[in-house]
N, C-alpha and C. Protein backbone atom coordinates (compact mmCIF):
# COMPACT_ATOMS: atom_id res chain seq x y z
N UNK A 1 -60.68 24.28 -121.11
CA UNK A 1 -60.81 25.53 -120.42
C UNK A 1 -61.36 26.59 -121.37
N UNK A 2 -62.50 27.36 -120.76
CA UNK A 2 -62.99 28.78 -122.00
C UNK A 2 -61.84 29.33 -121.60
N UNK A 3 -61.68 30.72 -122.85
CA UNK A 3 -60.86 31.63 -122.30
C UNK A 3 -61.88 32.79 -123.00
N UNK A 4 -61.62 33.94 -122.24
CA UNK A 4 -61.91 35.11 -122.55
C UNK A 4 -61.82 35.84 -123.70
N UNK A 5 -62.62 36.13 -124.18
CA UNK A 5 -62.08 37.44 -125.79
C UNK A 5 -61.68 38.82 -124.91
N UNK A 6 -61.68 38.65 -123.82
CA UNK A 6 -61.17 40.37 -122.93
C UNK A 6 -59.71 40.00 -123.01
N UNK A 7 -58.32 41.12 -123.14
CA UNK A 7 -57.26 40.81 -123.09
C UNK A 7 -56.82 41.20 -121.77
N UNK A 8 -55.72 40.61 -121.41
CA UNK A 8 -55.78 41.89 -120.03
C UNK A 8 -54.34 42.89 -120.56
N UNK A 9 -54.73 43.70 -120.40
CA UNK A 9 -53.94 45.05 -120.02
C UNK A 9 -52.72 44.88 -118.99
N UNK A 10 -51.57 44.88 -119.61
CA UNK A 10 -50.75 45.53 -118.15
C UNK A 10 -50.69 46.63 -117.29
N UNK A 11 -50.41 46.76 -116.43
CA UNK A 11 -50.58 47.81 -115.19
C UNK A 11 -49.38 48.67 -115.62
N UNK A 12 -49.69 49.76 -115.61
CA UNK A 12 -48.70 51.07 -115.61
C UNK A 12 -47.58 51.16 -114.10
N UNK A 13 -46.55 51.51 -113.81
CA UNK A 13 -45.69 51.65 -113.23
C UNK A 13 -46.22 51.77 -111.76
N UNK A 14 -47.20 53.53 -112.20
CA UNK A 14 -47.80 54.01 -111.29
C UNK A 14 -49.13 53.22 -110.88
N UNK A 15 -49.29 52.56 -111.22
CA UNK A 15 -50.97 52.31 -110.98
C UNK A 15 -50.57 50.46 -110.21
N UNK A 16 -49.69 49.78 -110.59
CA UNK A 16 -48.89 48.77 -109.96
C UNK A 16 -49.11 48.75 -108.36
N UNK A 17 -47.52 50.36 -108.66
CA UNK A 17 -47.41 50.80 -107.05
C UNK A 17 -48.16 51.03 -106.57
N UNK A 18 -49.65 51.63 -106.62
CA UNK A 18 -50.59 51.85 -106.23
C UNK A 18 -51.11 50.70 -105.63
N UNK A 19 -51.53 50.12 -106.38
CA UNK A 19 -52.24 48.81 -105.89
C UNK A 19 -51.13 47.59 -105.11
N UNK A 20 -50.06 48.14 -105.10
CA UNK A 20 -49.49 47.00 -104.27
C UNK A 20 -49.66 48.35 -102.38
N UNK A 21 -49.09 49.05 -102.82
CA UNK A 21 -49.42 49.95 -101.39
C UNK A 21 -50.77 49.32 -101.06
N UNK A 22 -51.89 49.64 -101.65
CA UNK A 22 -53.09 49.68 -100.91
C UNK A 22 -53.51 48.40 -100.85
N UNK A 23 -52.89 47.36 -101.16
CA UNK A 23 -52.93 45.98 -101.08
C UNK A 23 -52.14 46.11 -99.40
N UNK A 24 -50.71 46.20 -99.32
CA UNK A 24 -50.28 46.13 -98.58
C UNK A 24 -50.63 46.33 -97.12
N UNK A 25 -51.12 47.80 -96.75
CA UNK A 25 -51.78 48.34 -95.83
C UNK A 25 -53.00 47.52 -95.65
N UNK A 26 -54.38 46.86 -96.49
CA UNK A 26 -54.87 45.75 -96.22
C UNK A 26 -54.67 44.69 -95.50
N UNK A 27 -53.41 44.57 -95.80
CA UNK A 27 -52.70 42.74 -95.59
C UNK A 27 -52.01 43.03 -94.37
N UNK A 28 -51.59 43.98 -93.79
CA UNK A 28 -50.99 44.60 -92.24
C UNK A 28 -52.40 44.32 -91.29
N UNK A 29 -52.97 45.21 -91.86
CA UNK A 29 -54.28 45.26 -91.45
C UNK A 29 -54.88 43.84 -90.89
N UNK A 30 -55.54 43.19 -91.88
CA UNK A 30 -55.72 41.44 -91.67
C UNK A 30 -54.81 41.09 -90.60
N UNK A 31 -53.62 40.87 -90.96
CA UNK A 31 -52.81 40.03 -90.28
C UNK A 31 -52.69 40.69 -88.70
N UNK A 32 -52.60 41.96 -88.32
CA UNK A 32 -52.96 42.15 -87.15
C UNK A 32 -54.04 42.03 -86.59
N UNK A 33 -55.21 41.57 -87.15
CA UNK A 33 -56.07 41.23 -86.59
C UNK A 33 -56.25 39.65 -86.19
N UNK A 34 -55.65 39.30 -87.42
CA UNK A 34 -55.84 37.78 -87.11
C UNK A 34 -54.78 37.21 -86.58
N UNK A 35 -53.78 37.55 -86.01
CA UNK A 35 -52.89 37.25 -85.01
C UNK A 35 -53.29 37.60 -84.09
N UNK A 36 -54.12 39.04 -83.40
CA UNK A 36 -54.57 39.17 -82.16
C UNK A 36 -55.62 38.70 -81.74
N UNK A 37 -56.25 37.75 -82.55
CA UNK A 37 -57.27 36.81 -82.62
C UNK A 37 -56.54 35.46 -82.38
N UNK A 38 -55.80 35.13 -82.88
CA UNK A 38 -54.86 33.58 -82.36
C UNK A 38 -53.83 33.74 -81.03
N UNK A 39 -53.89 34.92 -80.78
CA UNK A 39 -53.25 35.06 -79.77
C UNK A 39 -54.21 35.27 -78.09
N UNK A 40 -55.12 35.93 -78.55
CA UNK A 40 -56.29 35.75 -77.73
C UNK A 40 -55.72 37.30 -76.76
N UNK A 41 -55.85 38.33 -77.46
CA UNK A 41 -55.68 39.25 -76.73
C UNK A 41 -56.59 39.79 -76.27
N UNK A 42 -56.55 40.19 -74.96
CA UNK A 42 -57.72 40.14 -74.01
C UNK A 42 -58.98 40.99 -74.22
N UNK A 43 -58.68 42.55 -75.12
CA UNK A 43 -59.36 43.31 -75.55
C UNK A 43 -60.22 42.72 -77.10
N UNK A 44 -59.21 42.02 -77.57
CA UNK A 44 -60.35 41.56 -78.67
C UNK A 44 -61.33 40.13 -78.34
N UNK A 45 -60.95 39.51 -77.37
CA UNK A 45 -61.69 38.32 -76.98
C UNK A 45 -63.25 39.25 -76.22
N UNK A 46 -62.74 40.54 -75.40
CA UNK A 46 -63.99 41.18 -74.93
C UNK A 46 -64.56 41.80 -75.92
N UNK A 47 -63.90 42.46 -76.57
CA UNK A 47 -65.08 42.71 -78.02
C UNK A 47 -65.72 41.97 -78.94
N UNK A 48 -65.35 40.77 -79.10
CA UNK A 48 -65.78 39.52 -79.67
C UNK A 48 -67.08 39.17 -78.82
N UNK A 49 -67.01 39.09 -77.88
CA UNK A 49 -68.13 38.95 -76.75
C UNK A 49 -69.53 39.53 -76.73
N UNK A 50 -68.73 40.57 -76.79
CA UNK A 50 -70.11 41.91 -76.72
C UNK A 50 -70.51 41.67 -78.55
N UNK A 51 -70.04 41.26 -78.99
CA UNK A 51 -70.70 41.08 -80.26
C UNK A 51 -71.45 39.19 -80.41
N UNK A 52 -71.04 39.10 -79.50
CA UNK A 52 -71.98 37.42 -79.25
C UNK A 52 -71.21 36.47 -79.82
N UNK A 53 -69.55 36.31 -79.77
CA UNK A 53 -68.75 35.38 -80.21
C UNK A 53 -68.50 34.63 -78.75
N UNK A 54 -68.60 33.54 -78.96
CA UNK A 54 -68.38 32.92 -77.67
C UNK A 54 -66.50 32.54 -77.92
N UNK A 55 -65.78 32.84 -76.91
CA UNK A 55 -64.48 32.84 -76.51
C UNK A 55 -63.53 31.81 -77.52
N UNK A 56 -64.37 30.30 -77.05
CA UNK A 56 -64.37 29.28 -78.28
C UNK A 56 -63.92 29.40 -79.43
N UNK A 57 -64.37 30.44 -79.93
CA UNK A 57 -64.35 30.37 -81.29
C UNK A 57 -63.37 31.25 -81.97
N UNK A 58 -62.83 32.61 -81.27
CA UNK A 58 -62.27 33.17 -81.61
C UNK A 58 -60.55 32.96 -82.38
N UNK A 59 -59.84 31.94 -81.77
CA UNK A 59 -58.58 31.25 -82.39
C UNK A 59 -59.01 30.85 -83.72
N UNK A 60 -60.31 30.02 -83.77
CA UNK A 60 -60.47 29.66 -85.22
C UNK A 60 -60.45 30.80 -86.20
N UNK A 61 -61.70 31.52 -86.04
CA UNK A 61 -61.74 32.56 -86.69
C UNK A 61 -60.61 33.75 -87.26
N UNK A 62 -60.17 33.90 -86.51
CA UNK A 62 -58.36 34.32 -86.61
C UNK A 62 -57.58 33.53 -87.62
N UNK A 63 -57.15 32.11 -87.49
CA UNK A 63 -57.06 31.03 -88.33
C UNK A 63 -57.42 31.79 -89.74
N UNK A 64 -58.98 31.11 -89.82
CA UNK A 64 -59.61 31.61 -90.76
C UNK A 64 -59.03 32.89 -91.80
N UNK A 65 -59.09 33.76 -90.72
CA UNK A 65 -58.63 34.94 -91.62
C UNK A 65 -57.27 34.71 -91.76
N UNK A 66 -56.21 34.85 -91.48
CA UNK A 66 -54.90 34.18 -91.90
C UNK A 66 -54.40 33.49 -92.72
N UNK A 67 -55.14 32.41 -93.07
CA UNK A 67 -55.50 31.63 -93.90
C UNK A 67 -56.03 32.25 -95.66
N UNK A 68 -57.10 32.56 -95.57
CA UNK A 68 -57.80 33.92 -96.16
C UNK A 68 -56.86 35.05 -96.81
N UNK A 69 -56.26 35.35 -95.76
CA UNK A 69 -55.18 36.58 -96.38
C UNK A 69 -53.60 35.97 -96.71
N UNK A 70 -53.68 34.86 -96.54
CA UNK A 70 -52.05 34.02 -97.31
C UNK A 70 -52.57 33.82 -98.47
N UNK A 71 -53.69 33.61 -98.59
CA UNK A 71 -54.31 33.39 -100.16
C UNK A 71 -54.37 34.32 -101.23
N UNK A 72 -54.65 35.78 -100.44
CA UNK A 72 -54.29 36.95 -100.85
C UNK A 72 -53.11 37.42 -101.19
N UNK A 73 -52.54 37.23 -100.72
CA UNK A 73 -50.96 37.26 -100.99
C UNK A 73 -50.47 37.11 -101.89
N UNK A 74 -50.27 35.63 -102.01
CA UNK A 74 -49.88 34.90 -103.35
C UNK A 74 -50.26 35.19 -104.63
N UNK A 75 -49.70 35.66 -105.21
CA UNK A 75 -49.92 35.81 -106.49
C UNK A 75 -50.88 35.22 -107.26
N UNK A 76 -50.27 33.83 -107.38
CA UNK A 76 -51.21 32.93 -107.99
C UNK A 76 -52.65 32.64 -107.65
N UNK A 77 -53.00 33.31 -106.14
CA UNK A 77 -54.12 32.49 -105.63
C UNK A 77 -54.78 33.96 -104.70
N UNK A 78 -54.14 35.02 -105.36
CA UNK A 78 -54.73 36.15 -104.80
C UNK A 78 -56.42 36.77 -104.92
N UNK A 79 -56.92 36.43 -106.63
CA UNK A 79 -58.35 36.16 -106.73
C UNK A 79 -58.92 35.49 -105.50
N UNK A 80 -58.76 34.15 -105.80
CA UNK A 80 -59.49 33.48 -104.92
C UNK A 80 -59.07 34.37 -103.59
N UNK A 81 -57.99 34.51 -102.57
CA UNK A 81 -58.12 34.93 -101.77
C UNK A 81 -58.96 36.28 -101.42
N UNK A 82 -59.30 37.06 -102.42
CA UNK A 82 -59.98 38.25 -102.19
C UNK A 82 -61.55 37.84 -102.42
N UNK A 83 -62.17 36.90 -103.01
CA UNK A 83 -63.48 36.24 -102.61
C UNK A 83 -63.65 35.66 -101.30
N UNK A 84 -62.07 34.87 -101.11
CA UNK A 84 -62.36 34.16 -99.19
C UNK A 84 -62.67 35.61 -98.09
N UNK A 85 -61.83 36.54 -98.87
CA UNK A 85 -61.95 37.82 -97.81
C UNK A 85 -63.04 38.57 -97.83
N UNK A 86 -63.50 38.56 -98.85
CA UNK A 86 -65.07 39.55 -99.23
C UNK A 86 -65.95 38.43 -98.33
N UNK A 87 -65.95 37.21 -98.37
CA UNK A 87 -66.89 36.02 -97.60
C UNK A 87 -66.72 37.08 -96.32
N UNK A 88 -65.93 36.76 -95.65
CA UNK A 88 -65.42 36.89 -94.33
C UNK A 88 -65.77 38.39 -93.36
N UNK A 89 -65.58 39.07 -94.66
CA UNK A 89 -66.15 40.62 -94.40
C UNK A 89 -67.34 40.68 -94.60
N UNK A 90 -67.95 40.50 -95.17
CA UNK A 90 -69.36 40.04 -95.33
C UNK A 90 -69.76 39.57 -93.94
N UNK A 91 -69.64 38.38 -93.06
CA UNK A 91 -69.74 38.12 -91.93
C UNK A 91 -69.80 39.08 -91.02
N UNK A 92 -68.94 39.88 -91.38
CA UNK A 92 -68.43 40.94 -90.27
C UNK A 92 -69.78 42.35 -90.14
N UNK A 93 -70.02 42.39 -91.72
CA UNK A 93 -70.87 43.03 -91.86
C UNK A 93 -72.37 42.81 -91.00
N UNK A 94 -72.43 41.50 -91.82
CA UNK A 94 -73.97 41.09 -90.66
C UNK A 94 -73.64 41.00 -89.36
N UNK A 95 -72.73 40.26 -88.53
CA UNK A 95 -72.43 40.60 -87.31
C UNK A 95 -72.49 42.08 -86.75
N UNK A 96 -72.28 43.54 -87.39
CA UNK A 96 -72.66 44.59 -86.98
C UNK A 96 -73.89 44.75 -87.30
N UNK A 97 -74.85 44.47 -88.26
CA UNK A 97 -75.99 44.89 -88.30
C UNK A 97 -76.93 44.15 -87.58
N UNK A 98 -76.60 42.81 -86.95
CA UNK A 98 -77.00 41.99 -85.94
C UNK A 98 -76.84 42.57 -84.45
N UNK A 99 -76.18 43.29 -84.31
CA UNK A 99 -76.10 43.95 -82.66
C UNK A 99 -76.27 45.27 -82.95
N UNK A 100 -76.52 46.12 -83.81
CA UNK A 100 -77.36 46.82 -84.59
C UNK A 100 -76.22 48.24 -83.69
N UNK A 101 -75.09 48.16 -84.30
CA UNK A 101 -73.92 49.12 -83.87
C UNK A 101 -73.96 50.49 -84.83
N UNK A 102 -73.39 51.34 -84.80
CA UNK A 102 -73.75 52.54 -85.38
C UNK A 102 -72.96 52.29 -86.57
N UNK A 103 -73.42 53.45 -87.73
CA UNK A 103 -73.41 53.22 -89.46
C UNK A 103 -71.75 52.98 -89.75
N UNK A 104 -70.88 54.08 -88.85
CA UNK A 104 -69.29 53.83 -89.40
C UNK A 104 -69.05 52.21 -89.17
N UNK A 105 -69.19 51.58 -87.88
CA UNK A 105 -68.54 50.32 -87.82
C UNK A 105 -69.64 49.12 -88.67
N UNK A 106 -70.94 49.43 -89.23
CA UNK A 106 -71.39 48.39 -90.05
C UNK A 106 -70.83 48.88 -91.51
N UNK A 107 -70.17 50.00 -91.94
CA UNK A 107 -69.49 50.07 -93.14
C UNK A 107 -68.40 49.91 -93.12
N UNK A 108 -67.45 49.85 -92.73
CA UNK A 108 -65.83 49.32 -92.35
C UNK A 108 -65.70 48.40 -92.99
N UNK A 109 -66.02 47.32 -92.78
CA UNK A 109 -65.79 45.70 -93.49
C UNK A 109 -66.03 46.25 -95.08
N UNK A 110 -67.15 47.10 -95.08
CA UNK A 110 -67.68 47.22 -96.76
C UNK A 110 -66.09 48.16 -97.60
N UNK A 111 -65.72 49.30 -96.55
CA UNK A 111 -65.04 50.21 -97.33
C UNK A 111 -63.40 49.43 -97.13
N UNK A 112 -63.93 48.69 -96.29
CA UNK A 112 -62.33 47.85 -96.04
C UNK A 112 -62.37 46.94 -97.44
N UNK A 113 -63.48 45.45 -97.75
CA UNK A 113 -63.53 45.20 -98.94
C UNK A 113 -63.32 45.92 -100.45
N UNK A 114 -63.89 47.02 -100.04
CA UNK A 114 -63.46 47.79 -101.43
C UNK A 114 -61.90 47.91 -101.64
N UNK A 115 -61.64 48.21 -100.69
CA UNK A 115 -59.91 48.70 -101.02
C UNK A 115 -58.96 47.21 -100.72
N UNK A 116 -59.51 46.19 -100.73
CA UNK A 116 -59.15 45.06 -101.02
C UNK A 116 -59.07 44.87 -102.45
N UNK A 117 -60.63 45.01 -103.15
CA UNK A 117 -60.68 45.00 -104.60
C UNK A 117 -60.01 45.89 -105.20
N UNK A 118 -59.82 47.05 -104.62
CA UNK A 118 -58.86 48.06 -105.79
C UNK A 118 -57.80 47.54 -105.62
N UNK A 119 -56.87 47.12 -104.26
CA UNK A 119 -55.98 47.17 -104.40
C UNK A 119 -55.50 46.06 -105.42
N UNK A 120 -55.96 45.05 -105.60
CA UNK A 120 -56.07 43.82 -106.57
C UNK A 120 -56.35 44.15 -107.76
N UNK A 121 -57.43 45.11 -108.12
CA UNK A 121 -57.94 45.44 -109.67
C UNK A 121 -56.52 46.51 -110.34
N UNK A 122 -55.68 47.29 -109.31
CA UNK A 122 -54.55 48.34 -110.08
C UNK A 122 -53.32 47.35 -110.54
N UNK A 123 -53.18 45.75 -109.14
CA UNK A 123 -51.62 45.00 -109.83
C UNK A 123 -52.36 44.40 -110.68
N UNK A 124 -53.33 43.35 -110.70
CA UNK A 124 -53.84 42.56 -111.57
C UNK A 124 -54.80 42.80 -113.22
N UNK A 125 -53.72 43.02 -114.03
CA UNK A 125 -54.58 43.55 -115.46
C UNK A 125 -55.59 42.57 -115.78
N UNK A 126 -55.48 41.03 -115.81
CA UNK A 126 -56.74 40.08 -115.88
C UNK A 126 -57.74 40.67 -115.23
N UNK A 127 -57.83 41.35 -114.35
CA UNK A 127 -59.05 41.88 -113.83
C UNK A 127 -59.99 43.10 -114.46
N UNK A 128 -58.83 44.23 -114.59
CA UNK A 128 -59.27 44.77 -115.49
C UNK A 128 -60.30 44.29 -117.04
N UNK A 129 -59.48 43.24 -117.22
CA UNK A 129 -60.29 42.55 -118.55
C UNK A 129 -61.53 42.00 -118.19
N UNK A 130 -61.63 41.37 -116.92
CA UNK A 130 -62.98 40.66 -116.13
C UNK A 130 -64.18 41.85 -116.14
N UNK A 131 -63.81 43.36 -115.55
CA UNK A 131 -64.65 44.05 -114.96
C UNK A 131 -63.94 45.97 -115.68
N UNK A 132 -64.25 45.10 -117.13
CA UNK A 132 -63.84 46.93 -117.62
C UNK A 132 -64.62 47.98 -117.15
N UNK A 133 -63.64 48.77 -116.36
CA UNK A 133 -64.67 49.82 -115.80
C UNK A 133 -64.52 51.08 -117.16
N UNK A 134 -65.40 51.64 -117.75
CA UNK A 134 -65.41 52.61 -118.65
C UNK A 134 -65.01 53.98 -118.39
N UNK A 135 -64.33 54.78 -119.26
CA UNK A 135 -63.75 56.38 -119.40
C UNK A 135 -64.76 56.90 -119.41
């Protein structure tokens, strides 16, 4: 295995809590979506529609994200889960610029991903060491 000459830094008290809040509110977030996606609630199966998801598919996709955001979760496997989620948002992204919807809802997924990554870059000091952002 390489290892890094970056060390990681531990997270300050405040900057922890931070990033577990805005982690948190993320992961509410997800998970109500992707339960009202496995559940097949009637308003998101019609908005799925009008965006050209055929009915079919929607349980998976839900899945998917669920899946995605248990990965997030976990400690151990929270990296990877925030690449499965940037994938996924990403999707989401081209799917709005594909039915060519107005600028707030094709940036959502983007400003939603971001605060995925912060919330991960304030608990996780290895990251910090990955992506030193400079004073």
């Amino acid at each position: 295995m390489m290892q890094s000459g970056a060390q990681a830094v531990p997270a300050s008290k405040g900057r922890l809590w931070t990033g577990r809040i805005i982690s948190a509110l993320v992961v509410l977030f997800l998970l109500f979506d992707g339960v009202t996606k496995v559940m097949r609630v009637r308003a998101v199966l019609d908005a799925s529609a009008q965006l050209g998801y055929p009915v079919s598919t929607i349980v998976g996709i839900g899945i998917t994200l669920l899946v995605c955001t248990a990965f997030y979760v976990i400690p151990q496997t929270s990296v990877l889960g925030a690449i499965l989620l940037t994938a996924y948002l990403g999707g989401a992204v081209a799917t709005q610029v594909r039915v060519g919807n107005p600028m707030f809802e094709t940036l959502f997924p983007i400003i939603f991903g971001a605060l995925l990554w912060a919330g991960i870059f304030l608990r996780e000091g290895r990251l910090g060491a990955l992506i030193p952002l400079r004073k």
